[in-house]
Protein backbone atom coordinates (compact mmCIF):
# COMPACT_ATOMS: atom_id res chain seq x y z
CA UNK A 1 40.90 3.86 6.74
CA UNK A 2 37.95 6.20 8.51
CA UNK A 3 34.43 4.73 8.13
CA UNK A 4 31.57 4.74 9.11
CA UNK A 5 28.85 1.95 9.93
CA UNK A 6 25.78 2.33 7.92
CA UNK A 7 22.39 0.22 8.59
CA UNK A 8 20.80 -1.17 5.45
CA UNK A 9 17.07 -2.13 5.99
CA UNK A 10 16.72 -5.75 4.17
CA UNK A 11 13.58 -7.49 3.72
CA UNK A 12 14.77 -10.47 5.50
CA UNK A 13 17.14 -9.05 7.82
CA UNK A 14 16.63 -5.78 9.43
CA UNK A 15 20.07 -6.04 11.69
CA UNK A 16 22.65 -6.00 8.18
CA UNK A 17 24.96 -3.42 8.20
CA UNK A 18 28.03 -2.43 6.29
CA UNK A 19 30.23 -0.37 6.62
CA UNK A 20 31.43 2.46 4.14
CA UNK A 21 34.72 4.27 3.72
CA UNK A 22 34.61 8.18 4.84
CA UNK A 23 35.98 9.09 1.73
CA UNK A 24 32.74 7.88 -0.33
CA UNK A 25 30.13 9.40 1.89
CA UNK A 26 32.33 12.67 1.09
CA UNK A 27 32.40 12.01 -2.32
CA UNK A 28 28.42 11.25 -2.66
CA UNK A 29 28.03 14.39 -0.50
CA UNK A 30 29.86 16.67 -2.82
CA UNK A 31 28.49 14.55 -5.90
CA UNK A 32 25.09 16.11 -4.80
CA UNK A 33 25.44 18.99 -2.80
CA UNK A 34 24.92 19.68 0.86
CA UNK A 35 24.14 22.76 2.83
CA UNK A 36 25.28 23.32 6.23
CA UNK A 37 22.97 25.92 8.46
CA UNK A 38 23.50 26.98 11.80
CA UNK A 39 22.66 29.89 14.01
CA UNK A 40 24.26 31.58 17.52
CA UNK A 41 23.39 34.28 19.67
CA UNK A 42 25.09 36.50 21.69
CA UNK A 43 23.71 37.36 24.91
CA UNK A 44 24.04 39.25 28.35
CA UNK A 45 22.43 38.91 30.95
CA UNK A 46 19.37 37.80 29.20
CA UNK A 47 19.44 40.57 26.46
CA UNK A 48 20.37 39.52 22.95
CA UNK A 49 23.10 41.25 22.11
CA UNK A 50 23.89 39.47 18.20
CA UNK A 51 22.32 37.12 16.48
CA UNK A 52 24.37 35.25 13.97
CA UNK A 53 23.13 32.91 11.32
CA UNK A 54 25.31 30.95 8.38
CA UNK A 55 24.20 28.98 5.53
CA UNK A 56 27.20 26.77 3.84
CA UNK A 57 26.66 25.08 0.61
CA UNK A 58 29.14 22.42 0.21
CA UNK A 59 29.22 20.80 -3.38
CA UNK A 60 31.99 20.50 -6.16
CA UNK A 61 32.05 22.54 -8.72
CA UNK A 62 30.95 19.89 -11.29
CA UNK A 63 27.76 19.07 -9.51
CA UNK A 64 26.84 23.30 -9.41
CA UNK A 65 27.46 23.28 -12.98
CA UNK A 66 24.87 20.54 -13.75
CA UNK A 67 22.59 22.20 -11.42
CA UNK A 68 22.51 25.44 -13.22
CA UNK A 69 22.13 23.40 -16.22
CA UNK A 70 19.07 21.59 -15.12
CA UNK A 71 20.75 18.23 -15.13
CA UNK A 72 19.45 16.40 -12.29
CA UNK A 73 23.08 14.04 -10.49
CA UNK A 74 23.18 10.53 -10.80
């Protein structure tokens, strides 16, 4: 299964790490929400030509619910 090593910072030992599936650090990302922004432009010859910018939000539709509730996730 995909995964991916994670650091923990311990008070006795600063080199611990663990390692966590994919699937959970999907599942806490859509448990709270993330929002993907990026932007490209479009240029010739040094003029701008188009500028494009995109905003994602990625989050399931449980954790929108609660959010336009005012329920703060776990």
């Amino acid at each position: 299964m995909a995964g991916l090593s994670l650091r923990i910072a311990a008070v006795n030992d600063l080199t611990t790490t663990t390692e966590v599936p994919l699937v959970d650090i999907i599942d806490r990302l859509l448990e709270r929400g993330v929002v993907l922004a990026g932007s490209a432009t479009i240029a010739v010859a040094g003029v701008d030509l188009i500028e494009l910018r995109l905003s994602v939000l990625l989050a399931s539709v449980d954790a929108l619910e609660r959010r336009t509730r005012g329920e703060v996730a776990r």
